[in-house]
N, C-alpha and C. Protein backbone atom coordinates (compact mmCIF):
# COMPACT_ATOMS: atom_id res chain seq x y z
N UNK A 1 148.06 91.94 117.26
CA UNK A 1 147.59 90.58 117.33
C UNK A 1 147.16 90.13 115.93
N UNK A 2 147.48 88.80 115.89
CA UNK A 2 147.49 88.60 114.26
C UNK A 2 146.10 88.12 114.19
N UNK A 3 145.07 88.33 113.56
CA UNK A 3 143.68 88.77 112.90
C UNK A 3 143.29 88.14 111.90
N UNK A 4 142.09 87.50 111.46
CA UNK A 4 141.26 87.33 109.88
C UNK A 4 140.56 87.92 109.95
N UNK A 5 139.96 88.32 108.84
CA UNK A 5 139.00 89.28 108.59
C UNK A 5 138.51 89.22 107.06
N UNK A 6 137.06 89.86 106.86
CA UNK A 6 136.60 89.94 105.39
C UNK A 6 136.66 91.02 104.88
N UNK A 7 136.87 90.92 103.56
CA UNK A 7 136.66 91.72 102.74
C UNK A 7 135.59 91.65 101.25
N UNK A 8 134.84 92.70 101.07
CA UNK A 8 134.05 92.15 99.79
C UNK A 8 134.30 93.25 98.44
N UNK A 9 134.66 92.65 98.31
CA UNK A 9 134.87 93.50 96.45
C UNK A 9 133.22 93.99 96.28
N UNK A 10 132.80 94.96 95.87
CA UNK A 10 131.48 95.13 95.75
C UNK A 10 131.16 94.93 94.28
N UNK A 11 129.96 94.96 93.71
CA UNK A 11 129.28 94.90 92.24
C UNK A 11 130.05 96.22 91.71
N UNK A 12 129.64 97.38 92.11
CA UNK A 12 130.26 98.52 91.18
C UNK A 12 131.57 98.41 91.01
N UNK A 13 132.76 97.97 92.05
CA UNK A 13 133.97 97.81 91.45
C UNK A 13 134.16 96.94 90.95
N UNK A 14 133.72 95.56 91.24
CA UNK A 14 133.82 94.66 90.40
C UNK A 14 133.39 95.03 88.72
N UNK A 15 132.20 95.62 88.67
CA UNK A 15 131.44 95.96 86.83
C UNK A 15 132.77 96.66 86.70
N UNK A 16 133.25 97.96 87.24
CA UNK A 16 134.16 98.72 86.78
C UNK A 16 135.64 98.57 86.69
N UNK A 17 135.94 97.09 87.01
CA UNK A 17 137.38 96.44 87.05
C UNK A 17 138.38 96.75 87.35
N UNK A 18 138.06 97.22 88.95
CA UNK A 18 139.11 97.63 89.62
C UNK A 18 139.53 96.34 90.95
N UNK A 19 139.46 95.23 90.78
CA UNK A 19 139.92 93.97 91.50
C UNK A 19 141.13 94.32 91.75
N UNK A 20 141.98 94.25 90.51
CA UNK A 20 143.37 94.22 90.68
C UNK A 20 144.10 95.30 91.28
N UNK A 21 143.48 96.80 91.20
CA UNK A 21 144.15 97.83 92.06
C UNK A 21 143.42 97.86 93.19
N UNK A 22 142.05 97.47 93.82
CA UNK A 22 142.11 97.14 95.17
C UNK A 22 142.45 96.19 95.87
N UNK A 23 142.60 95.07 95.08
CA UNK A 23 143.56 94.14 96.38
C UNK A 23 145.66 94.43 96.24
N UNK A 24 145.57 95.13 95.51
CA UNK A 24 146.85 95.73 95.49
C UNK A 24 147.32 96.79 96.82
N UNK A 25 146.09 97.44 96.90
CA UNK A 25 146.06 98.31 98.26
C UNK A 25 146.17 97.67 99.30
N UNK A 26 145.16 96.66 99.29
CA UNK A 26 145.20 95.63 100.76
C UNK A 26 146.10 94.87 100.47
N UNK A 27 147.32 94.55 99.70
CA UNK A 27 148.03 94.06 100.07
C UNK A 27 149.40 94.76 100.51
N UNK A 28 149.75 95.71 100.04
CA UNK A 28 150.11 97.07 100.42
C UNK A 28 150.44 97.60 101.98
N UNK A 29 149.24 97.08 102.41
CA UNK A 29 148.89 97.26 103.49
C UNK A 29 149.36 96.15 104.98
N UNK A 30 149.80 95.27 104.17
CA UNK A 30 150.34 93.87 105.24
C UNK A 30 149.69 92.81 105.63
N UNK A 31 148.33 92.90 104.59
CA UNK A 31 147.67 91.86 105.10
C UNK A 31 147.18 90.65 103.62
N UNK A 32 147.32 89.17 103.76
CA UNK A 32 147.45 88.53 102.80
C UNK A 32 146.56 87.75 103.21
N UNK A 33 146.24 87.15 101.28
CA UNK A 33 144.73 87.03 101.71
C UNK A 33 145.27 85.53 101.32
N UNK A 34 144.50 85.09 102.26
CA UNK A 34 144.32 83.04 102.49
C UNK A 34 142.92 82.74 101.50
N UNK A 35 142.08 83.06 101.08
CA UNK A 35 140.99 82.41 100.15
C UNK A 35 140.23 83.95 99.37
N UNK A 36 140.05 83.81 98.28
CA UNK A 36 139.44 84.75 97.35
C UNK A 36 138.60 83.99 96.45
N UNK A 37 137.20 84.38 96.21
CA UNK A 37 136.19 83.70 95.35
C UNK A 37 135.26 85.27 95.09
N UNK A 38 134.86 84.92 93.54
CA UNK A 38 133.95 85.44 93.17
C UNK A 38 132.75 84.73 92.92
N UNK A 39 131.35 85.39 93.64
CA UNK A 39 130.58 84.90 93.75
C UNK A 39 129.03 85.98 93.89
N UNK A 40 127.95 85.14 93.37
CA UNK A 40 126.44 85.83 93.49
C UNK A 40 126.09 85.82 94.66
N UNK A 41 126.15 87.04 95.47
CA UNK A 41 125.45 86.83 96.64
C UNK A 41 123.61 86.30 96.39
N UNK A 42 122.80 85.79 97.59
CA UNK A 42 122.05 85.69 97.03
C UNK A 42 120.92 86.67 98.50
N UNK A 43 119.68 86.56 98.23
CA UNK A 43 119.42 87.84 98.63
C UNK A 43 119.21 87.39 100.43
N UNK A 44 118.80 86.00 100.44
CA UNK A 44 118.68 85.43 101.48
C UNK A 44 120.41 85.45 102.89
N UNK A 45 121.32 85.28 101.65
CA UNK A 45 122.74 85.83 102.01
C UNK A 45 122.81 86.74 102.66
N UNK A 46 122.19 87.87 101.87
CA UNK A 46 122.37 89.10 102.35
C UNK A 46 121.83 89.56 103.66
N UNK A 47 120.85 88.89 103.60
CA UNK A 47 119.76 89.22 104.56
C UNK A 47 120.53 88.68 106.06
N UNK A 48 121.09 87.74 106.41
CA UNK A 48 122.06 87.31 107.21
C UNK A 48 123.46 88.08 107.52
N UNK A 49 124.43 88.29 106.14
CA UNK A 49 124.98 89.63 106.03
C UNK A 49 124.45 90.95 107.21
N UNK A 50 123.89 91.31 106.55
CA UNK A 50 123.29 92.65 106.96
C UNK A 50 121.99 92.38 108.47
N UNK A 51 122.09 91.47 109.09
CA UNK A 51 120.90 91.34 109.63
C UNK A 51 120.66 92.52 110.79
N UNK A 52 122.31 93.24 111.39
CA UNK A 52 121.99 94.30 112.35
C UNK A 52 121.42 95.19 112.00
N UNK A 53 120.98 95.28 110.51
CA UNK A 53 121.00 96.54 110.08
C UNK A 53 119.00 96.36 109.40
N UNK A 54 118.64 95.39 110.72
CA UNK A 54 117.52 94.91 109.83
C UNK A 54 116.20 96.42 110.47
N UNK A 55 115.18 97.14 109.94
CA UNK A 55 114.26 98.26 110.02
C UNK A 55 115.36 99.68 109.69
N UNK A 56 116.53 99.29 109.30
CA UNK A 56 117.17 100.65 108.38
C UNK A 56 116.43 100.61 107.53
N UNK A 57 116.28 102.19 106.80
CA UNK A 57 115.64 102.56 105.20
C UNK A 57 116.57 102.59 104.64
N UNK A 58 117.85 102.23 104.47
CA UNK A 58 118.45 101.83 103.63
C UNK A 58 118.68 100.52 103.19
N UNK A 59 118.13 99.35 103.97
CA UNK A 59 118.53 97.83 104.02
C UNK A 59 118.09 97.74 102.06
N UNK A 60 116.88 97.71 102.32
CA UNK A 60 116.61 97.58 100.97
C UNK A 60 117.22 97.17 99.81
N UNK A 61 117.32 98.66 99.74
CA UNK A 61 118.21 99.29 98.21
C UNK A 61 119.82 98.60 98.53
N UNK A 62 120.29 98.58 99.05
CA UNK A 62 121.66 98.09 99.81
C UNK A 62 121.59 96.43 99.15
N UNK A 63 120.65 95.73 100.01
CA UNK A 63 120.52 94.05 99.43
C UNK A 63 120.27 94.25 97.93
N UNK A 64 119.63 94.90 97.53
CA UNK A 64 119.53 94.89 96.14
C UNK A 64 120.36 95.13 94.83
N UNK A 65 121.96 96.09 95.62
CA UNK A 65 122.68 96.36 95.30
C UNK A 65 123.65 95.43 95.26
N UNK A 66 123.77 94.68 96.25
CA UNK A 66 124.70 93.82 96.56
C UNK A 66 124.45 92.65 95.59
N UNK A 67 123.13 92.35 95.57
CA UNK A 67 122.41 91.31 94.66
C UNK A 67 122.67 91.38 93.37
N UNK A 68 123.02 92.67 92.79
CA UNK A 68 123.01 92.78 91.36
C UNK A 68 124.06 92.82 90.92
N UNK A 69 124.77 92.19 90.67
CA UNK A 69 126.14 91.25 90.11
C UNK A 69 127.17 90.99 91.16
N UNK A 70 128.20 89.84 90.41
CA UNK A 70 128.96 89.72 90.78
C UNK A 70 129.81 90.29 92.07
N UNK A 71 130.40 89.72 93.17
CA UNK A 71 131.26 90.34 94.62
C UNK A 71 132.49 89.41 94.31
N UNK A 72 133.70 90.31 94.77
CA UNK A 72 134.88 89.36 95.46
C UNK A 72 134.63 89.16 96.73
N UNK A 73 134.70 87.90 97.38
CA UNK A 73 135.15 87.52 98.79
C UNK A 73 136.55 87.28 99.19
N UNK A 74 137.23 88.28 100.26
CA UNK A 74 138.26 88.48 100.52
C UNK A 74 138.60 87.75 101.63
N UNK A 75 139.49 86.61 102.20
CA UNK A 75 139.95 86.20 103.84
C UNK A 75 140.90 86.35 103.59
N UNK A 76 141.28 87.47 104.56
CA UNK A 76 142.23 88.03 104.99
C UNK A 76 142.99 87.99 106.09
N UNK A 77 144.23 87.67 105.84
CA UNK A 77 145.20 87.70 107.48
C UNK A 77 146.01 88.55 107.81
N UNK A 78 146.17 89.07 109.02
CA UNK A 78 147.34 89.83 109.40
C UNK A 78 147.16 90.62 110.84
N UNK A 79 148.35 90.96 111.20
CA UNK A 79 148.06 91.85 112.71
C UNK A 79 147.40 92.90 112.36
N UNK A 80 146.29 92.77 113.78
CA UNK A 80 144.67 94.10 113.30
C UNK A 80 144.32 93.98 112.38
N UNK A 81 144.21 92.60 111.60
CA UNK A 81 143.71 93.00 110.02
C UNK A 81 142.43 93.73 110.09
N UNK A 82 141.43 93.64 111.01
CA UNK A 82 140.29 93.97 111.20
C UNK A 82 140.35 95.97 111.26
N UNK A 83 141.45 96.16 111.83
CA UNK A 83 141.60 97.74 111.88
C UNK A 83 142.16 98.10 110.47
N UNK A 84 143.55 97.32 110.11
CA UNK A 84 144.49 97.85 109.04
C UNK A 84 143.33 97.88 107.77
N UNK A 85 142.16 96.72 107.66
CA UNK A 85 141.62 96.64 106.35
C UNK A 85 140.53 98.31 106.36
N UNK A 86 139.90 98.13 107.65
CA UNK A 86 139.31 99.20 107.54
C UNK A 86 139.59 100.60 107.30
N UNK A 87 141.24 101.03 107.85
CA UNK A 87 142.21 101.98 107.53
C UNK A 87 141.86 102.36 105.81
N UNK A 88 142.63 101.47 105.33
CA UNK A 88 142.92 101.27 103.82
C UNK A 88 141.57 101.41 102.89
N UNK A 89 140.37 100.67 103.74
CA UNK A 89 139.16 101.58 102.88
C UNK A 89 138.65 102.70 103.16
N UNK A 90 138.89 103.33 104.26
CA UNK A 90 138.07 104.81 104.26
C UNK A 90 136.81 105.00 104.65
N UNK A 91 136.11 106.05 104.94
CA UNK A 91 135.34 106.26 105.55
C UNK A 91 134.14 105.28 105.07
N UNK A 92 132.59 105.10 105.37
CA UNK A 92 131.82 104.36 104.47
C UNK A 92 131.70 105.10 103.57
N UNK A 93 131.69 106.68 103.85
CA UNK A 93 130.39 107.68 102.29
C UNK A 93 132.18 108.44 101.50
N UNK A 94 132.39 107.85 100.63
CA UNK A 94 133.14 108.11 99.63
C UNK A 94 133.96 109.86 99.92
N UNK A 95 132.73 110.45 99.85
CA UNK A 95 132.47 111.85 100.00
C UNK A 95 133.25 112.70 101.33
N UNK A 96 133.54 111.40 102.26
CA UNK A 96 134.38 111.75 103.49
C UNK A 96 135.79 110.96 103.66
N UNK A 97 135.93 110.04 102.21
CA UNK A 97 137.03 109.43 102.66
C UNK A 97 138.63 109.66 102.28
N UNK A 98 139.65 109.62 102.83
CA UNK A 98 140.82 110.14 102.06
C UNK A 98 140.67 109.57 100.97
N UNK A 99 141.42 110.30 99.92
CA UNK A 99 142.23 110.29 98.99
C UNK A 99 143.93 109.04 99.49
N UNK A 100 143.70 108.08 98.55
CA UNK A 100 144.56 107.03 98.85
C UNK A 100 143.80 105.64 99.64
N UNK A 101 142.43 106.20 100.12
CA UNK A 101 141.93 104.80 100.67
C UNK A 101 140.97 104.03 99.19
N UNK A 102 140.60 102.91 99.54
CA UNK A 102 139.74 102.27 98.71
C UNK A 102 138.51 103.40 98.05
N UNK A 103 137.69 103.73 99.43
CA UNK A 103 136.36 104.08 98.92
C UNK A 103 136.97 106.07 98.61
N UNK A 104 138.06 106.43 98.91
CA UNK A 104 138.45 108.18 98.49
C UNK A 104 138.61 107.40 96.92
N UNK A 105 139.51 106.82 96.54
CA UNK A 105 139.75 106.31 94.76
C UNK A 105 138.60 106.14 94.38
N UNK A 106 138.11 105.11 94.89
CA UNK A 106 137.20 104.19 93.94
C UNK A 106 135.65 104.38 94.10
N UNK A 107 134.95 104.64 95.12
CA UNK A 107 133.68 104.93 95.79
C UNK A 107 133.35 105.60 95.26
N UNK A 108 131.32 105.92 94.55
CA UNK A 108 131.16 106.52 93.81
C UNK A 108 130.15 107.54 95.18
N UNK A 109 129.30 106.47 95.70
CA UNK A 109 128.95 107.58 97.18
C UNK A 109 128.23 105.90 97.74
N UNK A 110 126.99 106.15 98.47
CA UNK A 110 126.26 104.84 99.30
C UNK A 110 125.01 104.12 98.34
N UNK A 111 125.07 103.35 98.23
CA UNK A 111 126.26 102.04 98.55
C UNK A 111 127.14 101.76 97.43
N UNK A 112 127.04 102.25 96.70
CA UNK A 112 128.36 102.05 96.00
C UNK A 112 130.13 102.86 96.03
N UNK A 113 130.46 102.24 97.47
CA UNK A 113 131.38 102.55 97.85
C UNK A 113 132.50 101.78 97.78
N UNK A 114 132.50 100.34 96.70
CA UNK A 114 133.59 99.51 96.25
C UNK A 114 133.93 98.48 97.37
N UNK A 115 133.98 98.69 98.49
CA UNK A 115 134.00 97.22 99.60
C UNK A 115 133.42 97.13 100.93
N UNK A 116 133.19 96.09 100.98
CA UNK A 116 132.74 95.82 102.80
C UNK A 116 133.40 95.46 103.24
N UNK A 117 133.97 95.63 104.74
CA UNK A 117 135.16 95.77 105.06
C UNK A 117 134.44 95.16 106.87
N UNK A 118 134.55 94.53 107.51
CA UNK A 118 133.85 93.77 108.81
C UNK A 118 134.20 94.79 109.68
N UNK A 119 133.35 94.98 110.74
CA UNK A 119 133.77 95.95 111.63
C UNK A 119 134.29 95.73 113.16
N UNK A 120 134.49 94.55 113.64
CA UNK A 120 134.70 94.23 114.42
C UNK A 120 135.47 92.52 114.27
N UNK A 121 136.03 91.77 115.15
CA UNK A 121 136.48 90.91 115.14
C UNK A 121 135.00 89.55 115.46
N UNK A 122 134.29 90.21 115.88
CA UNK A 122 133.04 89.44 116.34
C UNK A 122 132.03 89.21 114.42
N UNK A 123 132.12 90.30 114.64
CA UNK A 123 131.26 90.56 112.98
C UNK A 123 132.37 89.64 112.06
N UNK A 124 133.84 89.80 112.08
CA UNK A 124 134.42 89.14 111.19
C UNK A 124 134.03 87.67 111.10
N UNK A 125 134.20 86.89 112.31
CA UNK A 125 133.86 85.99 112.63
C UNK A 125 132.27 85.14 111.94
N UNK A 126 131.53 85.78 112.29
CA UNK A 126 129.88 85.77 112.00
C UNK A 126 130.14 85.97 110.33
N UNK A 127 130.69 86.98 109.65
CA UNK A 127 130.31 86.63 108.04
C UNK A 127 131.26 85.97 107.78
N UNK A 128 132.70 85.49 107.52
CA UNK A 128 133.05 84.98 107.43
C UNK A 128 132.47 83.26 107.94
N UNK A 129 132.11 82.66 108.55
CA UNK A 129 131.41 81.57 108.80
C UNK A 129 130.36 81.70 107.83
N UNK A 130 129.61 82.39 107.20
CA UNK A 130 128.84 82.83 106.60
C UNK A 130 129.51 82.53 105.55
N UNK A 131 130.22 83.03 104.45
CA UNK A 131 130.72 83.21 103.41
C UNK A 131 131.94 82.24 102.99
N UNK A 132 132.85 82.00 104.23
CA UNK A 132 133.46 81.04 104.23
C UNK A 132 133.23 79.62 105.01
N UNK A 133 132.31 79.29 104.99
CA UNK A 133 132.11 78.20 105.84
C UNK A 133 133.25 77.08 106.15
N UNK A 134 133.58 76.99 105.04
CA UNK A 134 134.84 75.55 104.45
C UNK A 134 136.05 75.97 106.30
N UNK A 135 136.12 77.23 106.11
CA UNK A 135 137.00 77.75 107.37
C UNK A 135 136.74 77.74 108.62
N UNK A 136 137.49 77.44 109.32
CA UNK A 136 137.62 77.71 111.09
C UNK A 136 138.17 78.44 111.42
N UNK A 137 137.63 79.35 111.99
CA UNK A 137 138.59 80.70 112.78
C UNK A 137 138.03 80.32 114.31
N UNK A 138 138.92 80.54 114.71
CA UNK A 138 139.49 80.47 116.24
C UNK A 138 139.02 81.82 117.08
């Protein structure tokens, strides 16, 4: 079933300028992206972002990470994009992910694991409206 979905370039790959060989992967992969912006998350963002994840001990350090430079925002289309994107990045902790996905290459460990990747079609929905507002997904 044909799918949108997000993707976020994170701060560490972004500082370390790997844009161009990770959306090379996701595109690789069959899924093409309809809007791309780089942008400051801001922390209030995040906080919406991340809100399931609100009394984790990791929220923290995580928003703060995210906060500290520059993200790509990825909308993405394609059948299962929501599965195929998550495929192509790999596990979350670097340390478990193949070799050939986003976070096996590029991931240094948590949270700097190079992208956020939506986990569901519901969640896609919710940040994307979030991040892409300008858009209507169905």
């Amino acid at each position: 079933m044909k799918e949108t979905t997000l993707g976020i370039i994170k701060p560490d790959a972004v500082e370390k300028k790997l844009i161009g060989k990770i959306v090379s992967k996701i595109e690789n992969c069959s899924l093409t992206i309809t809007d791309i912006k780089m942008v400051y998350l801001s922390t209030n963002t995040l906080d919406e972002l991340y809100k399931e994840h609100i009394g984790k001990t990791f929220l923290p350090g995580l928003i703060e990470f995210m906060s500290s430079g520059p993200v790509v925002l990825l909308l993405l289309e394609g059948e299962d994009a929501v599965k195929n994107l998550r495929s192509i990045c790999g596990d979350t902790n670097p340390e478990k992910a193949l070799p050939g996905t986003i976070r096996g290459d590029f991931g240094e460990g948590l949270p700097k694991n190079a992208i956020h990747a939506s986990d569901s079609q519901d969640s896609a929905k919710r940040e994307i409206h979030l991040l892409f507002p300008e858009h209507q997904i169905i």
